[in-house]
N, C-alpha and C. Protein backbone atom coordinates (compact mmCIF):
# COMPACT_ATOMS: atom_id res chain seq x y z
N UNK A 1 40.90 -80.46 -18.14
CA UNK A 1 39.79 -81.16 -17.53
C UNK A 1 38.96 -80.16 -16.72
N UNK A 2 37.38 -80.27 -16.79
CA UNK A 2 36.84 -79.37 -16.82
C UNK A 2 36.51 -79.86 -14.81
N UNK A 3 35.98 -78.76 -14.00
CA UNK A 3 35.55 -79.11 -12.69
C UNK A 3 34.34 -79.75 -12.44
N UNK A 4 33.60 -80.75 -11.86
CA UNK A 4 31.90 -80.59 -12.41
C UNK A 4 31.47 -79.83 -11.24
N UNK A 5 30.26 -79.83 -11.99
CA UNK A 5 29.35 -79.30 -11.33
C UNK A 5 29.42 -77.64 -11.11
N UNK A 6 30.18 -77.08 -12.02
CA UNK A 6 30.38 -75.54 -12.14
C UNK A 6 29.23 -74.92 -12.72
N UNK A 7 28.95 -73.96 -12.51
CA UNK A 7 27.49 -73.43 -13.47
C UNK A 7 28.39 -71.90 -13.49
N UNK A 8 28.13 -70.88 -14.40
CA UNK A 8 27.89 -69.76 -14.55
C UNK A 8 26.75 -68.83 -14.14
N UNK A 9 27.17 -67.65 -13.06
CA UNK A 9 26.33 -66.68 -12.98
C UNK A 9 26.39 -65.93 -13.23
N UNK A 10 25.71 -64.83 -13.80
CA UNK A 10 25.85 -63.55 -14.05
C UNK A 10 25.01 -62.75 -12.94
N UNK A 11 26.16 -61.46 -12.69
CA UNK A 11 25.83 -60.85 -11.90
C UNK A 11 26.16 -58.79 -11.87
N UNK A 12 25.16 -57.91 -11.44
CA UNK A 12 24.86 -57.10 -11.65
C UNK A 12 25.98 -56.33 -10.77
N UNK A 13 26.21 -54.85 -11.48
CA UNK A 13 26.40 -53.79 -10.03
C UNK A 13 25.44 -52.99 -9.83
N UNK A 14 25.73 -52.37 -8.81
CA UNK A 14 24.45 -50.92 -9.14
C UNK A 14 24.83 -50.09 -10.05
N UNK A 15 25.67 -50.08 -10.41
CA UNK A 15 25.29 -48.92 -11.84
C UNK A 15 25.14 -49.56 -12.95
N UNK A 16 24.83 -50.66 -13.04
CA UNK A 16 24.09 -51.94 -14.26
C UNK A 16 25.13 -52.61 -15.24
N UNK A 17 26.48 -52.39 -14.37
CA UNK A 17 27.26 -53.48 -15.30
C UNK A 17 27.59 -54.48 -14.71
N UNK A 18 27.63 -55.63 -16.08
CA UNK A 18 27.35 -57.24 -16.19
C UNK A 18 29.02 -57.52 -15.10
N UNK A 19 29.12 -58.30 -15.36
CA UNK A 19 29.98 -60.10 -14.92
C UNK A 19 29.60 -61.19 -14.44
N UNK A 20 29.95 -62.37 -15.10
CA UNK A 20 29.84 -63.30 -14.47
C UNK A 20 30.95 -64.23 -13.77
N UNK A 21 30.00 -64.89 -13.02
CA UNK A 21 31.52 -65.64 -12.22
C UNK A 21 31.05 -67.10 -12.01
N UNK A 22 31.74 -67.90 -11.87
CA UNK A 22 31.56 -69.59 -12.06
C UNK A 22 31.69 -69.91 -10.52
N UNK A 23 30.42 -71.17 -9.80
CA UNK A 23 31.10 -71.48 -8.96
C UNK A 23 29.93 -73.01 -8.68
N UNK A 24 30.35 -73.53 -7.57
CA UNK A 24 29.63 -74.84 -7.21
C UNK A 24 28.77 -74.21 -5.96
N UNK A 25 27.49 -74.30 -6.30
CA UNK A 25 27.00 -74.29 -4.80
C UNK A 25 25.93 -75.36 -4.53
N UNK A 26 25.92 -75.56 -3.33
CA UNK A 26 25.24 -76.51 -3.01
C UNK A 26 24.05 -76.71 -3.05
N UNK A 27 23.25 -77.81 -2.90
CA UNK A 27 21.40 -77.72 -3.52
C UNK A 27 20.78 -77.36 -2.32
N UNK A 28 21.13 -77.08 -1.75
CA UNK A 28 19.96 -76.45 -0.68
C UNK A 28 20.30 -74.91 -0.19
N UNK A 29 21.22 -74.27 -0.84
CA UNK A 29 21.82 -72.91 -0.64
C UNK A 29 20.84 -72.26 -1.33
N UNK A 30 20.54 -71.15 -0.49
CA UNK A 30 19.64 -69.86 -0.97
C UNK A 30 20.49 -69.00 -2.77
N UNK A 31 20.07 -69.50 -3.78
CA UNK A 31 20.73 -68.72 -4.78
C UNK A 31 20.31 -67.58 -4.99
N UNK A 32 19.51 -66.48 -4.61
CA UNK A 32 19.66 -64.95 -4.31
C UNK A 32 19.85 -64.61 -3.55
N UNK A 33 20.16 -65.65 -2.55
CA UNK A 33 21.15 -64.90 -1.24
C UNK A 33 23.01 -64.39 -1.89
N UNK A 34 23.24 -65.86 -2.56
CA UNK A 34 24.65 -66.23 -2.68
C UNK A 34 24.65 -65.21 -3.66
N UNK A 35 24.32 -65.27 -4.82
CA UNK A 35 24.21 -64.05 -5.55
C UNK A 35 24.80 -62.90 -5.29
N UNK A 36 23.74 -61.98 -4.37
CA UNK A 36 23.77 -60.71 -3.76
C UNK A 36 24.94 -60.60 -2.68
N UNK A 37 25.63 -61.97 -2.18
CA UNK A 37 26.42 -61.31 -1.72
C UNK A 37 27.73 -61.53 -2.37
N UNK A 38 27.64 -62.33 -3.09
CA UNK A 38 29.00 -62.48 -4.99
C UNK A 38 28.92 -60.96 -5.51
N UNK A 39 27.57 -60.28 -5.61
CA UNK A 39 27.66 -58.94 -5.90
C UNK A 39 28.19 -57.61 -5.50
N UNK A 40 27.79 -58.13 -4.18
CA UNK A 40 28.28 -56.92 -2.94
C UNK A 40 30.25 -57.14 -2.91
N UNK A 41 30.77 -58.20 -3.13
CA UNK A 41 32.17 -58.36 -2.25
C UNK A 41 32.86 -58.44 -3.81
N UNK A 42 32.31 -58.45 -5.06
CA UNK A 42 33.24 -58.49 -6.05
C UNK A 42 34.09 -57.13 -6.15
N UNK A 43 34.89 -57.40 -7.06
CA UNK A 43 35.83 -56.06 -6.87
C UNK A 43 35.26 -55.07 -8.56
N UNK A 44 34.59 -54.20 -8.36
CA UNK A 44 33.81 -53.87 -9.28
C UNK A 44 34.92 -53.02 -10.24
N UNK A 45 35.57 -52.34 -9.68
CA UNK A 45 36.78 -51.21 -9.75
C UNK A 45 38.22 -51.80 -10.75
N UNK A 46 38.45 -53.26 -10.04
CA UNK A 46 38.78 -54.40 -10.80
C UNK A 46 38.76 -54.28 -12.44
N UNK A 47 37.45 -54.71 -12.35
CA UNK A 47 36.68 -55.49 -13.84
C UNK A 47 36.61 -54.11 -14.49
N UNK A 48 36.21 -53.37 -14.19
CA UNK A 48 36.09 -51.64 -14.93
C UNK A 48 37.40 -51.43 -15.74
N UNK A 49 38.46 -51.63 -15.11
CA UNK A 49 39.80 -51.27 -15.05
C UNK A 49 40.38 -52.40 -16.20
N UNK A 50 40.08 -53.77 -15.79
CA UNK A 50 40.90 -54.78 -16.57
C UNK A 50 39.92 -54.92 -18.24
N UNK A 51 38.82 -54.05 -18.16
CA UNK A 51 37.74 -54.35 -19.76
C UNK A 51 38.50 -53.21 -19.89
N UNK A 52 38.89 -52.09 -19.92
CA UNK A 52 39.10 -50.75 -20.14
C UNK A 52 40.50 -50.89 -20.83
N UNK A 53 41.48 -52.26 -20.32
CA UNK A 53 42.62 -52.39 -20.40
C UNK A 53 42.48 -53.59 -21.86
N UNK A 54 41.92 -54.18 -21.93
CA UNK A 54 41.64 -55.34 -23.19
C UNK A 54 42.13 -54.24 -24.39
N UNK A 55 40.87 -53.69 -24.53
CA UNK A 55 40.91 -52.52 -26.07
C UNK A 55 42.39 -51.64 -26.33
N UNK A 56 43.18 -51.31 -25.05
CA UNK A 56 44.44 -50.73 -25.20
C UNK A 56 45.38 -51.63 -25.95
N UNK A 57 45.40 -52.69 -25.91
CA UNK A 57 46.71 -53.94 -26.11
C UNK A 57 46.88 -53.63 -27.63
N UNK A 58 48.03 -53.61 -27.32
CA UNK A 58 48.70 -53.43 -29.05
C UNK A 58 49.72 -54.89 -29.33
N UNK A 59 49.35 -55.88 -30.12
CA UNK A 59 50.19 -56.95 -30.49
C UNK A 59 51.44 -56.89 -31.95
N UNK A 60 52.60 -56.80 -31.84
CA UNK A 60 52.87 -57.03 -32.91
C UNK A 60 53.35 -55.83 -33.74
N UNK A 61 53.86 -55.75 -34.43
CA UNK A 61 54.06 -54.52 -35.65
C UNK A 61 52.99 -54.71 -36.65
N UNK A 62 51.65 -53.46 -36.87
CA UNK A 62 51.37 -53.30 -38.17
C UNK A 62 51.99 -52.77 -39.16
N UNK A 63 51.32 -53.07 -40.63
CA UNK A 63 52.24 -53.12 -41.91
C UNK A 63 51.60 -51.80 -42.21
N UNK A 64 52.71 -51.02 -42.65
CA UNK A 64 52.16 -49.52 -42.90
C UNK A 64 51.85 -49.42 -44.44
N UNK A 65 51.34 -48.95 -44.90
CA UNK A 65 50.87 -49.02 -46.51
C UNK A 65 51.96 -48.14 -46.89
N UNK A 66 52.70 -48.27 -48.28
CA UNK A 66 53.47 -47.63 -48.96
C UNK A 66 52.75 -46.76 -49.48
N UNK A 67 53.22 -44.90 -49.04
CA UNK A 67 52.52 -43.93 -50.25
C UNK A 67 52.92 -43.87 -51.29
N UNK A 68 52.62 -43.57 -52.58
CA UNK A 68 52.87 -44.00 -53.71
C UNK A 68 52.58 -42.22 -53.97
């Protein structure tokens, strides 16, 4: 069951890489305030580290081709 009222943001670092992050904010909240400071306090070092770690994962035994 999904939360309502969640939206998706995407958000920048300074050296121009993406993430986004989901959250509820309220209708009268400044949204480039909230933003910029979702930007400033994310853990950038984090996300660098855990995309860097996706492409390593090895699942399973591959099937090696028989040389003939």
């Amino acid at each position: 069951m999904a939360i309502p009222n969640v939206k998706r943001y995407r958000i920048t670092a300074p050296d121009g890489d993406v993430a986004s992050i989901m959250a509820v904010i309220p209708k009268d909240a400044d949204m480039d305030a909230f933003l910029k400071d979702a930007s400033s306090r994310f853990d950038w070092k984090a996300h660098k580290e855990a995309k860097a770690n996706v492409f390593k994962i090895r699942v399973g035994q591959q099937k090696q081709k028989k040389a003939k």
